[in-house]
C-alpha atoms as a PDB file:
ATOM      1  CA  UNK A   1     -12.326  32.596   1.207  1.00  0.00           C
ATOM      2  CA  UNK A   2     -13.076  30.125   4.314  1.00  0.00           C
ATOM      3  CA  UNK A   3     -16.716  30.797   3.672  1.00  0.00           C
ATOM      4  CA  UNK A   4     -16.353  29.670   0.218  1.00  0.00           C
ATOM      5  CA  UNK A   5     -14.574  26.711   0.938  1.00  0.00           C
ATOM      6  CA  UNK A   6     -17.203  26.069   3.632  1.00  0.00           C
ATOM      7  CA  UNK A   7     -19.787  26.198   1.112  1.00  0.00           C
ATOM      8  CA  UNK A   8     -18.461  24.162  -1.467  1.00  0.00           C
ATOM      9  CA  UNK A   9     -17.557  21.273   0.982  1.00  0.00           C
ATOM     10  CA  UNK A  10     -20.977  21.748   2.733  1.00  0.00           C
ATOM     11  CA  UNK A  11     -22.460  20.194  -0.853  1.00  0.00           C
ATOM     12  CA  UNK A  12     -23.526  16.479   0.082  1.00  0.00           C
ATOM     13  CA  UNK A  13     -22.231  15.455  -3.285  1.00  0.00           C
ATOM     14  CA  UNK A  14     -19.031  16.872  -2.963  1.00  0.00           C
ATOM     15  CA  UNK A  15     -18.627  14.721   0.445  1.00  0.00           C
ATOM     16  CA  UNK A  16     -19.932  11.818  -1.186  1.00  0.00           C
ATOM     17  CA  UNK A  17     -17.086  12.061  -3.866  1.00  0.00           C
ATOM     18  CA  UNK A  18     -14.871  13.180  -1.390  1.00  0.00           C
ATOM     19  CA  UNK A  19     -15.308   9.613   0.855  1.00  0.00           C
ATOM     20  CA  UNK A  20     -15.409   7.645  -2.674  1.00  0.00           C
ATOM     21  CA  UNK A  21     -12.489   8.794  -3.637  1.00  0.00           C
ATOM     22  CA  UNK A  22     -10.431   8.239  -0.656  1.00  0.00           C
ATOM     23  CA  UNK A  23     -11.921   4.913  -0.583  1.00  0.00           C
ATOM     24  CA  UNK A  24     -11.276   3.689  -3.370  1.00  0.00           C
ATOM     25  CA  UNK A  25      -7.921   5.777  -3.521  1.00  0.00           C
ATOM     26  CA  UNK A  26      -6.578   4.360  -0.308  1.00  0.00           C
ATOM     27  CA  UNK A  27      -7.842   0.624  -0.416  1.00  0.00           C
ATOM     28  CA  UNK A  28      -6.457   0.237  -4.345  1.00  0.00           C
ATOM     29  CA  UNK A  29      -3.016   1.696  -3.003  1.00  0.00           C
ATOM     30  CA  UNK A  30      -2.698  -0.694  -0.056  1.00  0.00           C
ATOM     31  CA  UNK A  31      -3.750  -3.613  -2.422  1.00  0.00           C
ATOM     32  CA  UNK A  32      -1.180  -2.826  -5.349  1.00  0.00           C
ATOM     33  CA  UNK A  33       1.693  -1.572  -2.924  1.00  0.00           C
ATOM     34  CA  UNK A  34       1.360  -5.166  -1.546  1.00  0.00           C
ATOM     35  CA  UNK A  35       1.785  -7.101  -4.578  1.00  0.00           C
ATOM     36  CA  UNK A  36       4.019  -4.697  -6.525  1.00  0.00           C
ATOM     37  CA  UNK A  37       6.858  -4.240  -3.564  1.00  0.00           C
ATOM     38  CA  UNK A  38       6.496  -7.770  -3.466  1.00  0.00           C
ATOM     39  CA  UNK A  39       7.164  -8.334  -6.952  1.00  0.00           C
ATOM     40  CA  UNK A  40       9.638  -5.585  -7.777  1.00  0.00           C
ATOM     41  CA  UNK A  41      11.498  -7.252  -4.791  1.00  0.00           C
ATOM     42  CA  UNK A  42      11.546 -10.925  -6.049  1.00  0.00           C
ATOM     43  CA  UNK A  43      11.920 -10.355  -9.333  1.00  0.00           C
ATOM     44  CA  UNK A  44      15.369  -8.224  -8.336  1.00  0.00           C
ATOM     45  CA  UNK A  45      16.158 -11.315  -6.315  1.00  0.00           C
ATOM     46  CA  UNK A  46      15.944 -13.821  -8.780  1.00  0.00           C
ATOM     47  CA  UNK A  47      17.686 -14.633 -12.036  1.00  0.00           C
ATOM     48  CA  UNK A  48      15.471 -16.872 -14.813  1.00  0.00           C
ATOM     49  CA  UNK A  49      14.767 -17.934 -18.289  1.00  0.00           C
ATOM     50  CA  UNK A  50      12.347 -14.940 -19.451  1.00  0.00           C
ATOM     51  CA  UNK A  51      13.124 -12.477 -16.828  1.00  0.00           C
ATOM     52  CA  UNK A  52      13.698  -9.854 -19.375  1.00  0.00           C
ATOM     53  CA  UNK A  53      10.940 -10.215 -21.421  1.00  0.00           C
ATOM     54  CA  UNK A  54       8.454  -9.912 -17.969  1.00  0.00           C
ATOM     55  CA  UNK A  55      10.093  -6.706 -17.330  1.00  0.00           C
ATOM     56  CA  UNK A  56      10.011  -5.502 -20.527  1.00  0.00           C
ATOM     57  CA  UNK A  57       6.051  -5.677 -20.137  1.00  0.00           C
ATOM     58  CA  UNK A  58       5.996  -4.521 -16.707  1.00  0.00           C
ATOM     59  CA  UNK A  59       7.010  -1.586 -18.312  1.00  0.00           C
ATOM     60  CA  UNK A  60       4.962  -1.311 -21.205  1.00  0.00           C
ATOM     61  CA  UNK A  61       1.864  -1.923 -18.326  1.00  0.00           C
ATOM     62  CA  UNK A  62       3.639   1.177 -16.711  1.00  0.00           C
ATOM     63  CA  UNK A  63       2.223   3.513 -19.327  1.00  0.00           C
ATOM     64  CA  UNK A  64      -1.096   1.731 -20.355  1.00  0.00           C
ATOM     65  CA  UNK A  65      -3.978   4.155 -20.542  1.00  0.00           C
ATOM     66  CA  UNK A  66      -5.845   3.482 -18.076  1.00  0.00           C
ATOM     67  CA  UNK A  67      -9.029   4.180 -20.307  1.00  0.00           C
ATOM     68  CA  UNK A  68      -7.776   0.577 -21.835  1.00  0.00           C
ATOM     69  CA  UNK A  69      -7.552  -0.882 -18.350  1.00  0.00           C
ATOM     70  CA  UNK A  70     -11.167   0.378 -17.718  1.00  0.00           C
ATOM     71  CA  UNK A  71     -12.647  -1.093 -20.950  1.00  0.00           C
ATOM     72  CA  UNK A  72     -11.070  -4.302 -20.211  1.00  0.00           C
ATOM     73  CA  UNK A  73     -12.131  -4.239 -16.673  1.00  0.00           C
ATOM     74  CA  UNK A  74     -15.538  -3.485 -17.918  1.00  0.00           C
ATOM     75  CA  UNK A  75     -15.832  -6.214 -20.400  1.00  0.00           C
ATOM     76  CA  UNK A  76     -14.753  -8.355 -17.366  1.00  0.00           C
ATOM     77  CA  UNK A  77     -17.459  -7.220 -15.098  1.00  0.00           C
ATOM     78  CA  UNK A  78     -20.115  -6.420 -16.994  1.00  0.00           C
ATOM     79  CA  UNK A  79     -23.057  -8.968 -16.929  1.00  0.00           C
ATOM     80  CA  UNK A  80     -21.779 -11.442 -19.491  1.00  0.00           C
ATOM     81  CA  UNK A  81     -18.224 -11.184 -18.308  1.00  0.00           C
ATOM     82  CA  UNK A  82     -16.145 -13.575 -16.469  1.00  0.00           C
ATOM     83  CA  UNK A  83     -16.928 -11.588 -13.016  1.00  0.00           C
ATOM     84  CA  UNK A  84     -20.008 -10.817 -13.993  1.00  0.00           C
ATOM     85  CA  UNK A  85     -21.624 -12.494 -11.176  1.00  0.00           C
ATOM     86  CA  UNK A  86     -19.696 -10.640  -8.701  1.00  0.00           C
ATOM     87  CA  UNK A  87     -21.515  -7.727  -9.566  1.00  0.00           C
ATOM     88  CA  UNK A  88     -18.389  -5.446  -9.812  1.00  0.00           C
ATOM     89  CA  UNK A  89     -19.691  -3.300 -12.292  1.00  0.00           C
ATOM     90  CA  UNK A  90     -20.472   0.235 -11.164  1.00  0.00           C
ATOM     91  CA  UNK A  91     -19.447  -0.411  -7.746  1.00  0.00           C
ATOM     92  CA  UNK A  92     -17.217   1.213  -5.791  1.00  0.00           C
ATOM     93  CA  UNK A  93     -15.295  -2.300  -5.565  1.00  0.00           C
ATOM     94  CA  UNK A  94     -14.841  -2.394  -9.733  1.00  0.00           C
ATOM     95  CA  UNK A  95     -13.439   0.998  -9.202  1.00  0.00           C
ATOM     96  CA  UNK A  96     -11.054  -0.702  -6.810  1.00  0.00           C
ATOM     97  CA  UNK A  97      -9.998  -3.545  -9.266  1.00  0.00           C
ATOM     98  CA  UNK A  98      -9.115  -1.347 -12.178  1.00  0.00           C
ATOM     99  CA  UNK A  99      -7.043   1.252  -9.788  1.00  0.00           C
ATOM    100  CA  UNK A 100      -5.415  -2.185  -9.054  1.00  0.00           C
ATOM    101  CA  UNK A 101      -4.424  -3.686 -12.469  1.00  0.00           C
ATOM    102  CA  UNK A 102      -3.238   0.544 -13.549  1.00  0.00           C
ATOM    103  CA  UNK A 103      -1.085   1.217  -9.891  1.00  0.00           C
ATOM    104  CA  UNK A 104       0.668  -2.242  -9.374  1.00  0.00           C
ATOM    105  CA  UNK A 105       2.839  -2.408 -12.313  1.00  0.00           C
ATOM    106  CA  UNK A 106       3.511   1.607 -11.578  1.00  0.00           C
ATOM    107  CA  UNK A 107       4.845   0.402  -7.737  1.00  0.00           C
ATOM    108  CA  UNK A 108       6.578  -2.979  -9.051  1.00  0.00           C
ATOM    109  CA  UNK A 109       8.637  -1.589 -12.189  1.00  0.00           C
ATOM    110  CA  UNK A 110       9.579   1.298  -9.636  1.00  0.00           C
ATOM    111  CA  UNK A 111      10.942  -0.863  -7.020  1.00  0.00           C
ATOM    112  CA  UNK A 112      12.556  -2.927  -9.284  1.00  0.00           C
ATOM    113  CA  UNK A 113      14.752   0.050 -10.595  1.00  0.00           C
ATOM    114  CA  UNK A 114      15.670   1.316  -7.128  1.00  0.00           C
ATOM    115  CA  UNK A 115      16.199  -2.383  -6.067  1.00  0.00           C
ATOM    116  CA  UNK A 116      18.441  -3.351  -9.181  1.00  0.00           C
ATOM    117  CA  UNK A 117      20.661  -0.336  -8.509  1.00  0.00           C
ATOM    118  CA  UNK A 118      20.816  -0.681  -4.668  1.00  0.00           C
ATOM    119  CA  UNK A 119      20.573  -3.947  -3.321  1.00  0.00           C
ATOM    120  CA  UNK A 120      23.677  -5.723  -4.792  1.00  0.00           C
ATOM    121  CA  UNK A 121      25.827  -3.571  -2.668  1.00  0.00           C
ATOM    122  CA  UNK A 122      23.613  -3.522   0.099  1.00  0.00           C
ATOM    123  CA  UNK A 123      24.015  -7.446   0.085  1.00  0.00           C
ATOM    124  CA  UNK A 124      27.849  -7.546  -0.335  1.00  0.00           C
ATOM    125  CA  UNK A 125      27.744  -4.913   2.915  1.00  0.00           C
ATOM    126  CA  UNK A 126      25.324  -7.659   4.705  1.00  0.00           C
ATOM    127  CA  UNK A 127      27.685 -10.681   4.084  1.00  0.00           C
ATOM    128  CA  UNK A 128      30.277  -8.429   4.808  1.00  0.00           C
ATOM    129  CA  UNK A 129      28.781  -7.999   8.474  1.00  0.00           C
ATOM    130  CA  UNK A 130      28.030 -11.927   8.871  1.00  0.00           C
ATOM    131  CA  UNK A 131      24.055 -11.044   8.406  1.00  0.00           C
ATOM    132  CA  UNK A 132      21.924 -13.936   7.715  1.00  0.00           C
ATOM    133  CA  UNK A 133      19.132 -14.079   5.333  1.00  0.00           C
ATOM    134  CA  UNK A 134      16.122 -12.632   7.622  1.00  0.00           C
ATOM    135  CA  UNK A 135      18.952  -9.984   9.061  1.00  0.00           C
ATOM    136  CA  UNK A 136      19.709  -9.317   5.343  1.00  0.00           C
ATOM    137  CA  UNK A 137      16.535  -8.719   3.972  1.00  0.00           C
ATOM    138  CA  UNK A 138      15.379  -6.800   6.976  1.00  0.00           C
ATOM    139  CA  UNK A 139      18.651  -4.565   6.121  1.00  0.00           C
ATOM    140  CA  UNK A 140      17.167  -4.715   2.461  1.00  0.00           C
ATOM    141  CA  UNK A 141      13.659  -3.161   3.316  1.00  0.00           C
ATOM    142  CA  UNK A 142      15.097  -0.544   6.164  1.00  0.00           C
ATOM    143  CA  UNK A 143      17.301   0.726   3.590  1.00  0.00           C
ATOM    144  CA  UNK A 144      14.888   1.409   0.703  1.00  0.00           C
ATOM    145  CA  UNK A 145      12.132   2.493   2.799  1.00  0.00           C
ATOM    146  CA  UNK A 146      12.332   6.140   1.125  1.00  0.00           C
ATOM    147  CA  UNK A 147      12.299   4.549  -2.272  1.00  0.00           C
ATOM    148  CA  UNK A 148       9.568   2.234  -1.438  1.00  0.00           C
ATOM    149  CA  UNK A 149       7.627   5.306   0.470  1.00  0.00           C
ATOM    150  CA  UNK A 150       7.889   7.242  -2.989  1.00  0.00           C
ATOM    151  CA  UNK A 151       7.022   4.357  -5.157  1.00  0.00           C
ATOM    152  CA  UNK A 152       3.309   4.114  -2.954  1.00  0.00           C
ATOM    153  CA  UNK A 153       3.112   7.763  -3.082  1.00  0.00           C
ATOM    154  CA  UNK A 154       3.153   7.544  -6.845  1.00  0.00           C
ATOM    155  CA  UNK A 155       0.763   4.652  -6.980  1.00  0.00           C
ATOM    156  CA  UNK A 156      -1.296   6.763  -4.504  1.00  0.00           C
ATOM    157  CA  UNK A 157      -1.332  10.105  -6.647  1.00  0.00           C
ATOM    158  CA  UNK A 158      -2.504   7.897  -9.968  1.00  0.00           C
ATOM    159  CA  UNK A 159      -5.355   6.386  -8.035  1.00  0.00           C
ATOM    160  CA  UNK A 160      -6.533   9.295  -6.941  1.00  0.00           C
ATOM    161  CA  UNK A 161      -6.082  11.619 -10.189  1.00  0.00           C
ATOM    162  CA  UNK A 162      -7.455   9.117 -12.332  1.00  0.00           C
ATOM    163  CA  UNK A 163     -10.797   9.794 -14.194  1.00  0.00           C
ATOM    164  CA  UNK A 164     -11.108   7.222 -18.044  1.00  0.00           C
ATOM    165  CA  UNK A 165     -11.379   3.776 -15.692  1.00  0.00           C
ATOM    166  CA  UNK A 166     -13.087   4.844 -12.930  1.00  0.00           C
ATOM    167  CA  UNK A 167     -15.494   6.576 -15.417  1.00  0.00           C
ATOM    168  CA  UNK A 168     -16.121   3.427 -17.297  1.00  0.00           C
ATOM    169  CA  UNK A 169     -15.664   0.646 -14.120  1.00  0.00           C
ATOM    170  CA  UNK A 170     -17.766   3.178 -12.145  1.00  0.00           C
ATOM    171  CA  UNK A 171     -20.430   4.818 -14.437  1.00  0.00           C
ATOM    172  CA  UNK A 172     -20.161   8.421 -12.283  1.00  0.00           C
ATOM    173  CA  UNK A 173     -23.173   7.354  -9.977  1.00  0.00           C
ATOM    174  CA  UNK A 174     -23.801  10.325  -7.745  1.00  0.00           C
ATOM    175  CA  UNK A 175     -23.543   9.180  -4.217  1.00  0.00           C
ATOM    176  CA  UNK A 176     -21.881   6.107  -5.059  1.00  0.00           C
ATOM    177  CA  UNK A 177     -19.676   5.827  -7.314  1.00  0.00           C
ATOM    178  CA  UNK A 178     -18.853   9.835  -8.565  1.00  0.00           C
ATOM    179  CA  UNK A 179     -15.186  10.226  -7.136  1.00  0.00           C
ATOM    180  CA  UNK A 180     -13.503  14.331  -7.256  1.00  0.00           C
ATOM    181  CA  UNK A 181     -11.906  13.892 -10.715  1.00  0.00           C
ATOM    182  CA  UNK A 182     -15.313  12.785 -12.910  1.00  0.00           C
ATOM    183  CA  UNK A 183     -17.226  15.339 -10.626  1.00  0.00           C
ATOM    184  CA  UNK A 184     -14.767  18.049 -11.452  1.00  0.00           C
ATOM    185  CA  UNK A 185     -15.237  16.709 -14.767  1.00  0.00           C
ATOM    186  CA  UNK A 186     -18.996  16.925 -14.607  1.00  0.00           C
ATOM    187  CA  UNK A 187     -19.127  20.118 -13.214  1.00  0.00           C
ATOM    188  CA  UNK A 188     -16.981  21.728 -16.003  1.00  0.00           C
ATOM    189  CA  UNK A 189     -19.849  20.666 -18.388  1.00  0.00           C
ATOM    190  CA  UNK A 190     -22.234  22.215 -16.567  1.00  0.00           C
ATOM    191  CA  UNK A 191     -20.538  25.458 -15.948  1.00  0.00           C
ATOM    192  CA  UNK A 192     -20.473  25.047 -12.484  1.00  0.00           C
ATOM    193  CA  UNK A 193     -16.482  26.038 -11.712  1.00  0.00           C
ATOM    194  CA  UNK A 194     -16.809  26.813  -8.083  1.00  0.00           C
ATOM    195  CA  UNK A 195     -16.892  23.742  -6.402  1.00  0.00           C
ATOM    196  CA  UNK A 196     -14.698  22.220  -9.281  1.00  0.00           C
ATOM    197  CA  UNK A 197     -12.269  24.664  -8.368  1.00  0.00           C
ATOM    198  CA  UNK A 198     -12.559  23.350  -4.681  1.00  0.00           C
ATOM    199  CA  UNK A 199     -12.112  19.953  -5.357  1.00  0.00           C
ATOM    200  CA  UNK A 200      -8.973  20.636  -7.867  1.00  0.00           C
ATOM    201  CA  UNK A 201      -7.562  22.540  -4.913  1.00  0.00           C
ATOM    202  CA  UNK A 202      -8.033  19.912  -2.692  1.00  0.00           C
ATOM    203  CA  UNK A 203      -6.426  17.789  -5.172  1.00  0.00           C
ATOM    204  CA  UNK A 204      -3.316  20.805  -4.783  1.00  0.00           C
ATOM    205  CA  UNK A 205      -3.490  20.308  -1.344  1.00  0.00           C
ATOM    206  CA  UNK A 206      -3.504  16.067  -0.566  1.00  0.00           C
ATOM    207  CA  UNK A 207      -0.647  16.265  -3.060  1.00  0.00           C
ATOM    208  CA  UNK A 208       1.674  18.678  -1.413  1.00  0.00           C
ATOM    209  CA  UNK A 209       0.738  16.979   1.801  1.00  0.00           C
ATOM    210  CA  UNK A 210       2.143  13.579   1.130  1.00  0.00           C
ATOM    211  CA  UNK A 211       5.134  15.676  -0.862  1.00  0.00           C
ATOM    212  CA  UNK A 212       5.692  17.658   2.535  1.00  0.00           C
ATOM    213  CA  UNK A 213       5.773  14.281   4.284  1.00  0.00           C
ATOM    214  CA  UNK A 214       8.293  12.707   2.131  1.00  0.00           C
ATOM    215  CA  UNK A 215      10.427  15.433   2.695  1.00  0.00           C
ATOM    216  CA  UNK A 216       9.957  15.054   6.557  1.00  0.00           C
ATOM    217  CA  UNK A 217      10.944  11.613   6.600  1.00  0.00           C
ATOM    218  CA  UNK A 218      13.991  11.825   4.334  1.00  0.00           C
ATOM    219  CA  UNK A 219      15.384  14.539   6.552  1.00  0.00           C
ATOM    220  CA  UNK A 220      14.452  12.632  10.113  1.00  0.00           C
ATOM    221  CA  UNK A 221      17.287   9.709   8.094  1.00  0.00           C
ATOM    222  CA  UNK A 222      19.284  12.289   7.490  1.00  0.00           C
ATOM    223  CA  UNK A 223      19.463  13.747  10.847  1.00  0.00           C
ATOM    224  CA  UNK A 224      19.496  10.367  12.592  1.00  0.00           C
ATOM    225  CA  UNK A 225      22.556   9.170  10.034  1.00  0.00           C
ATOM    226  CA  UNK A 226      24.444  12.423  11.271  1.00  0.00           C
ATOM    227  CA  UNK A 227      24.040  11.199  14.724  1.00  0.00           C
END
């Protein structure tokens, strides 16, 4: 078994997609978890003439395909497109732009919904306690950090399972731009199941990592609420 696993990730194209992948997995996460905490945040705060119709597509953007995102990315970047001098097309950095516009109305709608259920109290607890606003907010952030920490790892899992955008944005360049899920796709073509089989497991494995981790940290609060 360790043999085979050796030999599949011994492949220089399997490490290539490997590093692409977490690349463009990791950079796209940091990037939307930014502005979508941000926004799911503010837009909880604040009460304003349209505020309903901006969530209602937030969550429409939620479940976009993100086959659409790529083609519009594409027809962005593409040579005649608006960013067409940026070169962004079939780069690892297009990639990174269309994980972007699919993951940061995933981690904004979600913080919105744990923020428009929690913070109200959370804020009548604060005033309660003679917090100011920094102490407040501070209060805000320590007190949804699970929710928050959930909301990125769900952001994080549809970067890195995604295949239609990055397919189109990226063009499945071996060595550049081929990430794990359009090589396992390639490889099913070509009847090659082995090292599509190690890169699904893989796949298995990141994801019952980060789940093992959330479950870690939600049971360190839990112990250190009990003392």
């Amino acid at each position: 078994m360790l043999d085979w696993i050796r030999g599949v990730f011994s492949n220089p194209a399997v490490q290539s997609a490997v590093r692409v992948t977490f690349i463009m997995a990791f950079a796209s996460t940091a990037i939307s978890s930014g502005i979508g905490i941000a926004a799911g945040l503010w837009l909880q705060k604040h009460n304003f003439f349209g505020k309903r119709v901006i969530i209602r597509i937030n969550r429409t953007l939620m479940g976009v395909p993100p086959v659409v995102i790529g083609l519009l990315v594409y027809l962005l970047t593409m040579r005649g497109g608006p960013l067409g001098p940026l070169s962004l097309l079939f780069t690892v950095r297009g990639m990174i732009l269309a994980q972007v516009l699919i993951i940061t109305p995933i981690i904004s709608g979600m913080v919105y919904s744990y923020a428009a259920g929690a913070v109200p109290a959370i804020q009548e607890f604060a005033i309660t306690m003679g917090a100011d606003k920094r102490q407040t907010n501070r209060l805000i952030i320590s007190e949804l950090r699970n929710e928050i920490y959930f909301c990125i790892i769900a952001g994080f899992g549809r970067a890195i399972s995604e295949v239609g955008s990055v397919m189109l944005v990226g063009g499945n360049i071996k060595g550049h731009t081929r990430t794990m899920t359009t090589m396992i796709s390639l490889l099913k073509s070509q009847g090659i199941y082995s090292e599509g089989i190690g890169l699904g497991l893989m796949l298995l494995l990141i994801a019952f990592i980060l789940q093992t981790l959330g479950d870690y940290l939600r049971k360190e609060e839990v112990r250190n609420e009990n003392y």
